[in-house]
N, C-alpha and C. Protein backbone atom coordinates (compact mmCIF):
# COMPACT_ATOMS: atom_id res chain seq x y z
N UNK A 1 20.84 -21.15 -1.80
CA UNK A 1 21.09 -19.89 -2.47
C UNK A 1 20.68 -18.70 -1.60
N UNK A 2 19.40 -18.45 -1.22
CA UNK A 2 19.43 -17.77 -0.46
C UNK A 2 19.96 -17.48 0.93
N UNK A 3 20.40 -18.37 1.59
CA UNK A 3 21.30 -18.41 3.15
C UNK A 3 22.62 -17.64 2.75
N UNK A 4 23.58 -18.20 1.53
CA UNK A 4 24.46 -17.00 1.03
C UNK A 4 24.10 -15.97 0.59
N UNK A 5 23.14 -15.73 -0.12
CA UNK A 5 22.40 -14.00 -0.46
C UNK A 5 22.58 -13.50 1.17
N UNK A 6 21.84 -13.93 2.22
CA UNK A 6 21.85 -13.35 3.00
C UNK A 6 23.47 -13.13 3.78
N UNK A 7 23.72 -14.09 4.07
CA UNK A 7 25.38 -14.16 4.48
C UNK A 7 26.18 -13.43 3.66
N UNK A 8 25.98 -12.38 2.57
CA UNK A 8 26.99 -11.65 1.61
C UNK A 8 25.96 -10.51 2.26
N UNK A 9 24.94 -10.75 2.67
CA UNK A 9 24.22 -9.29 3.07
C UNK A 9 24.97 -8.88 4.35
N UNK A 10 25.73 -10.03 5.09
CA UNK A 10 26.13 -9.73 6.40
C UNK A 10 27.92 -8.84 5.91
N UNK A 11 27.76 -8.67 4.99
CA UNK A 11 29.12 -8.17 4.63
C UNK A 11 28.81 -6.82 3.94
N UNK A 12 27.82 -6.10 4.14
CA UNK A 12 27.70 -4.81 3.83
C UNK A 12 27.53 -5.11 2.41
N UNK A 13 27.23 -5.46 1.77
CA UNK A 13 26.79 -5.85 0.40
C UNK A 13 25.24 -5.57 0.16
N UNK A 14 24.52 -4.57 -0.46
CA UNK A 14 22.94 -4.27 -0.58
C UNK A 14 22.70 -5.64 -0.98
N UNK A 15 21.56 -5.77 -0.73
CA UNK A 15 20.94 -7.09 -1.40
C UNK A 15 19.82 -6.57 -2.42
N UNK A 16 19.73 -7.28 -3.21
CA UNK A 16 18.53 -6.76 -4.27
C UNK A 16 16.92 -7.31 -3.54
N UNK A 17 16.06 -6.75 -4.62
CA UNK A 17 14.46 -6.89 -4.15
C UNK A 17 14.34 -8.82 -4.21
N UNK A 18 15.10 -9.68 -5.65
CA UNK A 18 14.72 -10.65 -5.71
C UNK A 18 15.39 -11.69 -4.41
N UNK A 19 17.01 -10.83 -3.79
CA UNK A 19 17.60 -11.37 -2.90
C UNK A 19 16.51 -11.95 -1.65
N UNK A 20 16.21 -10.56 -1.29
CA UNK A 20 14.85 -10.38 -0.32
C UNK A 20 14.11 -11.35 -0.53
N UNK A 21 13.14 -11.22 -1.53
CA UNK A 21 12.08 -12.64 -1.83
C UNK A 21 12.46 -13.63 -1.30
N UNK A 22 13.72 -14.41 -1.77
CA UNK A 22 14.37 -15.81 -1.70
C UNK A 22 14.83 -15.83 -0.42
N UNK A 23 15.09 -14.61 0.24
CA UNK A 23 15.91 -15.34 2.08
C UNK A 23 14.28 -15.39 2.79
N UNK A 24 13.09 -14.31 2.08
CA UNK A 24 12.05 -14.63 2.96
C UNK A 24 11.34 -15.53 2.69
N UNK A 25 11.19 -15.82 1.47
CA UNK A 25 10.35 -17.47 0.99
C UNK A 25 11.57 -18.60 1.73
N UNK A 26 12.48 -18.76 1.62
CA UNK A 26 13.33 -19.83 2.58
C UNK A 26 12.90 -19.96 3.91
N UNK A 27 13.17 -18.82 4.95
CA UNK A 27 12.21 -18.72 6.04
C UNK A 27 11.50 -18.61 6.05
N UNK A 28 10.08 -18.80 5.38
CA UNK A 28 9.05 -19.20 5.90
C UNK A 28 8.74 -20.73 5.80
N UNK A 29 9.68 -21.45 4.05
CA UNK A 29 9.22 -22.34 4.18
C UNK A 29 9.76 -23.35 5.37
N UNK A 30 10.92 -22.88 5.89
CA UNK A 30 11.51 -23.60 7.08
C UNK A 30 10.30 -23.61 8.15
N UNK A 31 9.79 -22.59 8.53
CA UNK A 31 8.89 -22.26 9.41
C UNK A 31 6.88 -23.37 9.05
N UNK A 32 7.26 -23.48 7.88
CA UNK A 32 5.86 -24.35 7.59
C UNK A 32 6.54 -25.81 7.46
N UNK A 33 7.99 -26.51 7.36
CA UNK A 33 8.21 -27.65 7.71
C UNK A 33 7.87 -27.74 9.18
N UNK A 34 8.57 -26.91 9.77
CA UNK A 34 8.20 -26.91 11.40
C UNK A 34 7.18 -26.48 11.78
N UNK A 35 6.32 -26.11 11.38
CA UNK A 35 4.76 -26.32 11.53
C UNK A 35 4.54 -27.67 11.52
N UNK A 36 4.67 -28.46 10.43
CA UNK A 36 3.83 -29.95 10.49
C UNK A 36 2.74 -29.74 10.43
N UNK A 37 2.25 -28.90 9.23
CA UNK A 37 1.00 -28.66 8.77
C UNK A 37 0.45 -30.08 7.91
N UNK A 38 -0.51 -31.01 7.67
CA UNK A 38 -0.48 -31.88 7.21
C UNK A 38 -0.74 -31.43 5.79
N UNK A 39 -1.59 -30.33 5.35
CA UNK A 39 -1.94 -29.95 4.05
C UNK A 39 -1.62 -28.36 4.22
N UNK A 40 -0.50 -28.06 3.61
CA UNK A 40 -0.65 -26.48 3.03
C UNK A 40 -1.23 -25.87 2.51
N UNK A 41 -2.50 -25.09 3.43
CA UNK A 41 -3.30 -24.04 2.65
C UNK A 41 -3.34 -22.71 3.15
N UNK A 42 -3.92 -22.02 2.49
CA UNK A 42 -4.23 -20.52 3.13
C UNK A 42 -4.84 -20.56 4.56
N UNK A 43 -5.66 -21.61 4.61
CA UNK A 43 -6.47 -21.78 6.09
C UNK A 43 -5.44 -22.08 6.95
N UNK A 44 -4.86 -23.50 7.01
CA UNK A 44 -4.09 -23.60 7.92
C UNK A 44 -2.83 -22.78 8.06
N UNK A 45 -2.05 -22.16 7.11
CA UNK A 45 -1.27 -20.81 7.59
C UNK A 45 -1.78 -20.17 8.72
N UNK A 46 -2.75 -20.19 8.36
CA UNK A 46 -3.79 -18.52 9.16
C UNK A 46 -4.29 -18.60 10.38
N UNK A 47 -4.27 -20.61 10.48
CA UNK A 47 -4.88 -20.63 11.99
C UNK A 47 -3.46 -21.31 12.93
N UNK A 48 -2.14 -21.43 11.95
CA UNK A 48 -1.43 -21.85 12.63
C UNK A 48 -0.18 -20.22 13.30
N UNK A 49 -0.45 -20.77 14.80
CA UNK A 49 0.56 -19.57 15.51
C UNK A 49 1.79 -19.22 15.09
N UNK A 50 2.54 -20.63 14.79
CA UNK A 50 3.88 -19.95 14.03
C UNK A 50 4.08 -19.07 13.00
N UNK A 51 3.34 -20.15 11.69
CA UNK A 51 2.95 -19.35 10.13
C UNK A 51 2.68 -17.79 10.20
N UNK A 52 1.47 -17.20 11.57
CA UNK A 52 0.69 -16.23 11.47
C UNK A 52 2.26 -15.16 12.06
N UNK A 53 2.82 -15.29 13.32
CA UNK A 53 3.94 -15.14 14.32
C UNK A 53 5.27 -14.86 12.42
N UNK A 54 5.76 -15.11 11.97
CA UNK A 54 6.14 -15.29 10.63
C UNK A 54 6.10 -14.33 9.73
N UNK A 55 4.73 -14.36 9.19
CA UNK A 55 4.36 -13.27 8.43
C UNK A 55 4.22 -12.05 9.15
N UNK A 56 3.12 -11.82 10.18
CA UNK A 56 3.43 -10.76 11.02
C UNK A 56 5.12 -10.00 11.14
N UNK A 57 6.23 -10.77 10.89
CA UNK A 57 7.56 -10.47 11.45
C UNK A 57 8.08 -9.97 10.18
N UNK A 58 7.88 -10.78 9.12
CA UNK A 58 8.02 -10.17 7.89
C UNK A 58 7.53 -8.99 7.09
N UNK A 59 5.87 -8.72 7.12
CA UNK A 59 5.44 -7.12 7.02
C UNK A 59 6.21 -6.53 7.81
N UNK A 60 6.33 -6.80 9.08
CA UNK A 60 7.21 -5.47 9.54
C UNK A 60 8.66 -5.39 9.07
N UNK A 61 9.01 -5.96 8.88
CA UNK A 61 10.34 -6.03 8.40
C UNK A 61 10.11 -5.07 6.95
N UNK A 62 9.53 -5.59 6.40
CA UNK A 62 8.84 -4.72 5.09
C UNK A 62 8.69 -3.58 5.00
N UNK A 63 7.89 -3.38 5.91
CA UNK A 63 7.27 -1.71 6.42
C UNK A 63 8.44 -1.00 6.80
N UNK A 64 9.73 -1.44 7.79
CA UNK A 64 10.46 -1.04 8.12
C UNK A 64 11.65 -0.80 7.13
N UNK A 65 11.46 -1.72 6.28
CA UNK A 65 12.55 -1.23 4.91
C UNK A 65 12.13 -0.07 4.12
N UNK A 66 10.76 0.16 4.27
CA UNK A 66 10.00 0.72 3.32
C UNK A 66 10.26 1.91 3.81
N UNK A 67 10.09 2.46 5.29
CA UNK A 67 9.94 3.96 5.89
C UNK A 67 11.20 4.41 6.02
């Protein structure tokens, strides 16, 4: 669902706030399969480079929608 939210975004189509949520919770959770975190927690997010590399990319993305 969300890969087409985003792919109708590629067609000049606004996307809504919940659109947003769902293409960025999708990519990240892609990004914590490919982690190979053995247990998902707040810790290992935080000490893993990708997870941290991720979120970092996403606030800005945020910030940058925002300004």
């Amino acid at each position: 669902m969300a890969f087409s939210d985003y792919a109708d975004c590629l067609r000049n189509r606004p996307l809504s706030s919940r659109e947003v949520l769902g293409i960025m919770s999708s990519c990240y959770e892609a990004i914590l399969n490919e982690a190979g975190l053995p247990r998902v927690t707040v810790e290992a997010e935080r000490e893993n480079e990708m997870c941290r590399r991720a979120l970092q990319m996403q606030q800005q993305l945020i910030g940058n929608a925002l300004s």
